[in-house]
Protein backbone atom coordinates (compact mmCIF):
# COMPACT_ATOMS: atom_id res chain seq x y z
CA UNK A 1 0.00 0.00 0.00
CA UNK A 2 1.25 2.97 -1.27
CA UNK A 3 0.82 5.73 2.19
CA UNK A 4 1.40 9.00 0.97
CA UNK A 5 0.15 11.25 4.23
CA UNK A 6 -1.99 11.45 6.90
CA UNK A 7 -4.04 13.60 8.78
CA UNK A 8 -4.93 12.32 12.81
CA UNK A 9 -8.13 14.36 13.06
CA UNK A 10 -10.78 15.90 11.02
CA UNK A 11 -14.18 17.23 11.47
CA UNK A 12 -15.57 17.94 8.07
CA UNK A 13 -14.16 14.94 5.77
CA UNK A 14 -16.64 12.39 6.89
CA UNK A 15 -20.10 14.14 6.98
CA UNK A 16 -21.23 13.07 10.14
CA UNK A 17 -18.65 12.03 11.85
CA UNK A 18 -14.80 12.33 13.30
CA UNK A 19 -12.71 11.07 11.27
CA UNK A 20 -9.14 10.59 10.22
CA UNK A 21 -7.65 11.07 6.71
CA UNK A 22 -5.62 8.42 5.06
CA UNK A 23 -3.71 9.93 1.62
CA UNK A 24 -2.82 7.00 -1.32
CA UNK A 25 -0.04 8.03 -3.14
CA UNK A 26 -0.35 7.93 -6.61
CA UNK A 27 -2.99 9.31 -9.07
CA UNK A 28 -4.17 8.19 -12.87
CA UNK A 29 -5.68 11.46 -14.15
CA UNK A 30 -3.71 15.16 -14.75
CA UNK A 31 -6.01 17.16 -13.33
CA UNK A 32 -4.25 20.78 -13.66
CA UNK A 33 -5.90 22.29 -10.46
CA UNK A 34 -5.08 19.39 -8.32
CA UNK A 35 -3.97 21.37 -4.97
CA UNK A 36 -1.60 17.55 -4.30
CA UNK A 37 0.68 17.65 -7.04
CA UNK A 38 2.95 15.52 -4.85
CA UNK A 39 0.36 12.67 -4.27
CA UNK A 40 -0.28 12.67 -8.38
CA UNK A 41 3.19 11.76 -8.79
CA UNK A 42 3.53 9.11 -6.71
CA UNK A 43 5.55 11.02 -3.66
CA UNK A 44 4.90 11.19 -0.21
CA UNK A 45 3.92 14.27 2.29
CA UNK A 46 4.33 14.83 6.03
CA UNK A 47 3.53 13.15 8.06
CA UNK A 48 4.20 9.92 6.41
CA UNK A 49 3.08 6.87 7.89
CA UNK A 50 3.36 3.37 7.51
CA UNK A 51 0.51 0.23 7.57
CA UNK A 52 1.88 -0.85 11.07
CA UNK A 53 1.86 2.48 12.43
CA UNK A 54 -1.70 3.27 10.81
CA UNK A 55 -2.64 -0.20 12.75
CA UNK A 56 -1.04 1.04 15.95
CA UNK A 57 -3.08 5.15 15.71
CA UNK A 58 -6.24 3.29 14.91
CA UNK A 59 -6.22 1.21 18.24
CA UNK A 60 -5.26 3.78 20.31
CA UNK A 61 -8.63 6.06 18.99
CA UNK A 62 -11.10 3.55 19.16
CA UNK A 63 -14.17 5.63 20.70
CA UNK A 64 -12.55 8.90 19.78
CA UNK A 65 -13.14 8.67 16.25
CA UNK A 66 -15.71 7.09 14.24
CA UNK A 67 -13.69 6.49 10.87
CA UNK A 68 -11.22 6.62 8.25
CA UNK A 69 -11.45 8.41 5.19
CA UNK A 70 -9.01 7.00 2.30
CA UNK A 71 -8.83 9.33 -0.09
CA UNK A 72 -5.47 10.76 -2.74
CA UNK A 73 -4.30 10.74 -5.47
CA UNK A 74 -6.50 7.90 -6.62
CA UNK A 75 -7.24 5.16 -4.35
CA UNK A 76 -8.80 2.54 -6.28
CA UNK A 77 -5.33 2.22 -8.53
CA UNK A 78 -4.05 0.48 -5.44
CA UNK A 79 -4.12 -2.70 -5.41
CA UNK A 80 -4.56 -3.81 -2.10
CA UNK A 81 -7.00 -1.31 -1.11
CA UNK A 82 -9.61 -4.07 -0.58
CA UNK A 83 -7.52 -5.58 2.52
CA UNK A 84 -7.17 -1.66 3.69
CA UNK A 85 -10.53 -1.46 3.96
CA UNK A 86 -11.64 -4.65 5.44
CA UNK A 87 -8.71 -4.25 8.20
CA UNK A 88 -10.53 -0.57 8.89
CA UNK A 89 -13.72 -2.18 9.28
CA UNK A 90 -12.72 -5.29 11.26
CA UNK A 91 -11.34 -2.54 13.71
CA UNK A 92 -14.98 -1.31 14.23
CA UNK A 93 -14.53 2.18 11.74
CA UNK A 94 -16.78 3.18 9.15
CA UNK A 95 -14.80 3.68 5.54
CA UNK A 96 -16.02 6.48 3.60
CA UNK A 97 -13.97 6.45 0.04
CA UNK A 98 -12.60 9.68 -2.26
CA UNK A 99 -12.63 8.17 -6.30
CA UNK A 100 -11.89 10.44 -9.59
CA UNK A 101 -14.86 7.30 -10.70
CA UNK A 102 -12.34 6.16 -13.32
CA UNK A 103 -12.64 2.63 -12.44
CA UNK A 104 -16.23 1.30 -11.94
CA UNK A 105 -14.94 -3.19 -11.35
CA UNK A 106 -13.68 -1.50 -7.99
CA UNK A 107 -16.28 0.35 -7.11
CA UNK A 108 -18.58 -2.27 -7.46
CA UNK A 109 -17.01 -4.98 -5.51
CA UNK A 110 -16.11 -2.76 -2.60
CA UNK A 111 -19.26 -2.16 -2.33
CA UNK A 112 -20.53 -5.94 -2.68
CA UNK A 113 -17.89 -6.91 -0.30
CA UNK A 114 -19.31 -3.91 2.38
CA UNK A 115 -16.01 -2.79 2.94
CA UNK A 116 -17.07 1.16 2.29
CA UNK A 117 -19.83 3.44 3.82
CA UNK A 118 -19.70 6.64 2.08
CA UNK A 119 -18.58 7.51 -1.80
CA UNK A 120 -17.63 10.90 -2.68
CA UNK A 121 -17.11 10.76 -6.37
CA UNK A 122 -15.53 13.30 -8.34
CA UNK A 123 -16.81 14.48 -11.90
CA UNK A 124 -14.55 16.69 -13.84
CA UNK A 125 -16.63 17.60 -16.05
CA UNK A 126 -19.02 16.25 -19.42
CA UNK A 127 -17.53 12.57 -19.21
CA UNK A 128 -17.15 13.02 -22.90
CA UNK A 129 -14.83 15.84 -22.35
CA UNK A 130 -12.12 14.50 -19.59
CA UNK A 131 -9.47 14.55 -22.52
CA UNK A 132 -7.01 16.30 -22.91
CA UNK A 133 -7.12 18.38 -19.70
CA UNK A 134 -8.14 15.73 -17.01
CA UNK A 135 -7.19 12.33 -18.80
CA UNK A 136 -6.11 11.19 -22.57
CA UNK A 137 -7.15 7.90 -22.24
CA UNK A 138 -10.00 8.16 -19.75
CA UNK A 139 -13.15 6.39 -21.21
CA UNK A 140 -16.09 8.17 -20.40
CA UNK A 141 -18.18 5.10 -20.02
CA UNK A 142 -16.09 4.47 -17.30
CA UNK A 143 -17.02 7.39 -15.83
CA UNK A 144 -20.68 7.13 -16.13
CA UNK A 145 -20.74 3.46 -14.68
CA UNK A 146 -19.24 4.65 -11.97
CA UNK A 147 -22.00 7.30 -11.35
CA UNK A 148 -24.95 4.88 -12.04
CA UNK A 149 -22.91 2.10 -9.05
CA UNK A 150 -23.13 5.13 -6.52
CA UNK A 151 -26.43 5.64 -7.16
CA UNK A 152 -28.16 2.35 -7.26
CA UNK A 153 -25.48 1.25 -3.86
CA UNK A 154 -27.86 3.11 -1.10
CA UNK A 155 -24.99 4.19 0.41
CA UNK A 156 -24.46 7.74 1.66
CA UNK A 157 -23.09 9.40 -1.30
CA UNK A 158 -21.78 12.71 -2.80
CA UNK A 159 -20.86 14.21 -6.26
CA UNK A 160 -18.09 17.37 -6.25
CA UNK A 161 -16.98 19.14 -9.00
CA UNK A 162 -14.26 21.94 -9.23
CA UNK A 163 -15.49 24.98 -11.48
CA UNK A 164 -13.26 26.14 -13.69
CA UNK A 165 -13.29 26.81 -17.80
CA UNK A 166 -13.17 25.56 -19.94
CA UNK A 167 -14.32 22.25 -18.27
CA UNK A 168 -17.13 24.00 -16.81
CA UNK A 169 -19.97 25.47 -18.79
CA UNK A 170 -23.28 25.26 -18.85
CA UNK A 171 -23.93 22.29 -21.46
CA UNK A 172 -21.55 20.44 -19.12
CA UNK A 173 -23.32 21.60 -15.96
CA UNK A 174 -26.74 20.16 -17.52
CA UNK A 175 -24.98 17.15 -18.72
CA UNK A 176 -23.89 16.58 -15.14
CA UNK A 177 -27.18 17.54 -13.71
CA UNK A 178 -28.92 14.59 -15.69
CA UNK A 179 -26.20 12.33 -14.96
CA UNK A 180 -26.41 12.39 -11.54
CA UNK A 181 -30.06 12.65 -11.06
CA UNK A 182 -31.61 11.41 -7.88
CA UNK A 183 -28.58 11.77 -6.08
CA UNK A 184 -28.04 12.78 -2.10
CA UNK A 185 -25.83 15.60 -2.92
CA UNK A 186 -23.32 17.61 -4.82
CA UNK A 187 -20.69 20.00 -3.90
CA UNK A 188 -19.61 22.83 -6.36
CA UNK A 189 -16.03 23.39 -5.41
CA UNK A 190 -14.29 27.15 -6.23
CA UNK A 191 -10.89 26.50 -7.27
CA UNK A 192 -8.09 27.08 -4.81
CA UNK A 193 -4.65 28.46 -6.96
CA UNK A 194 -3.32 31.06 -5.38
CA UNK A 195 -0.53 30.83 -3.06
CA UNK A 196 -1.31 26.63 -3.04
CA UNK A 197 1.09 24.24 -4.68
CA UNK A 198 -0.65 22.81 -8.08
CA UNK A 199 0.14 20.44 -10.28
CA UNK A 200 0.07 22.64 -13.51
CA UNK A 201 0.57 26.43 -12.31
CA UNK A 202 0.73 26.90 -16.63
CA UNK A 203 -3.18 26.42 -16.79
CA UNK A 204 -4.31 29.45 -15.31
CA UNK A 205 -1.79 31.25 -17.58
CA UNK A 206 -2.92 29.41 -20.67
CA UNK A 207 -6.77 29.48 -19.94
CA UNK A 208 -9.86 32.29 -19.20
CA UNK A 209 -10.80 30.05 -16.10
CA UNK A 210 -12.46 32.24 -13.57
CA UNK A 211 -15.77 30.92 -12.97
CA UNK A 212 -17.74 34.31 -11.06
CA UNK A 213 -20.24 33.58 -8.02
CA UNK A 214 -23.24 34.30 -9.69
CA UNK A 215 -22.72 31.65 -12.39
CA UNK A 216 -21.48 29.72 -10.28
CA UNK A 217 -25.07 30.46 -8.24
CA UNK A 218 -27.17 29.76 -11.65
CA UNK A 219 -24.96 26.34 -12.21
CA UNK A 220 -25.82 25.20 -8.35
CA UNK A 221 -29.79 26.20 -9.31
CA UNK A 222 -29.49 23.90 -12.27
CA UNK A 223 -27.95 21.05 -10.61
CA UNK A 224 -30.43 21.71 -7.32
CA UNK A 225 -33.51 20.69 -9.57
CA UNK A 226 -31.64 17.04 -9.87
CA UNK A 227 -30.59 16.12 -6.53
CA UNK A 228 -31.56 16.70 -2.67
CA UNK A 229 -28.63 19.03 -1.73
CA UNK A 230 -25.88 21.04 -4.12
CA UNK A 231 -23.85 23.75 -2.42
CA UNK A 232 -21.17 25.98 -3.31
CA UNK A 233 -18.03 25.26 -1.12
């Protein structure tokens, strides 16, 4: 298992609940706003920590928190997530699971197995339009499997999208909007740039990508109309 950071305590991860934050090194997609360039490529960040001393926190805060949220980079590229999970839940924690979506065999038999209790699934954009700026070889069925897994799991659930251009517009936004229909909730996420490491500082040189809070109000209306909850974080 590839650790790439961790964070002991956090109150706003896991909706809910007290959690901790696990970070898998490693990452299949290029997204250019991605505020953990070092987890994309495979690195690690402080504090590092390893599966025996994950093993070790976790028994010590049994009662203080109520679970573990593994999130990235990409999780589901690692192979052994499975056995992460099911040693998290054997401990008595509830999973909850950060995925870019991008691969829906996973997904699915975490689920089957019941080795996750909360998806938060990220959608770039149009699934048709992750290349070349997200992923060159994403396929966007891929992506939309993914979506229709969440949805037809019953587990807890959320969609979150980062708003920039030109990924974001509004044929995307009502693409996304029908795509996720029926879902608990999803988050429309400003992007974070300044004075944050990213992992391609060139984009918002190269691109018109400020997204302005009243669009960004109008996309959240449109979206509203297909799910029970969308806010603007």
């Amino acid at each position: 298992m590839n650790i790439g950071g961790f964070q002991k305590t956090s109150l706003i991860d896991y909706p809910g609940k007290i959690s901790c934050i696990l970070f898998l090194s490693g990452c299949n997609f290029d997204c250019p706003y991605c505020h953990n360039p070092d987890l994309v490529r495979g690195n690690k960040t402080k504090p590092a920590i390893d599966e025996q001393q994950l093993n070790s926190f976790l028994s010590k805060r049994k009662g203080l928190i109520d679970g573990v949220v593994i999130t990235g980079g990409e999780p589901t590229i690692q192979p052994d997530l499975a056995d992460l999970c099911r040693k998290i839940k054997t401990m008595g924690f509830a999973v909850k699971l950060d995925s870019n979506g991008s691969r829906p065999a996973v997904l699915k038999q975490l689920i089957a197995d019941q080795l996750i209790d909360f998806i938060a699934m990220d959608i770039k954009t149009d699934p048709k339009r992750y290349s070349p700026l997200i992923c060159r070889s994403c396929d966007p069925v891929d992506i939309t499997e993914s979506v229709h897994i969440i949805l037809s799991s019953q587990l807890p659930h959320e969609f979150r999208t980062t708003c920039v251009k030109p990924l974001i517009d509004e044929e995307a936004i009502t693409s996304m909007a029908t795509l996720i229909n029926g879902a608990d909730q999803h988050a429309l996420q400003k992007v974070q740039h300044e004075k944050v490491n990213v992992l391609h500082p060139e984009f918002f040189e190269n691109y018109d990508w400020y997204i302005d809070d009243s669009t960004l109000e109008h996309y959240r209306s449109v979206i509203a109309a297909h799910v029970g909850a969308c806010v603007i974080r």
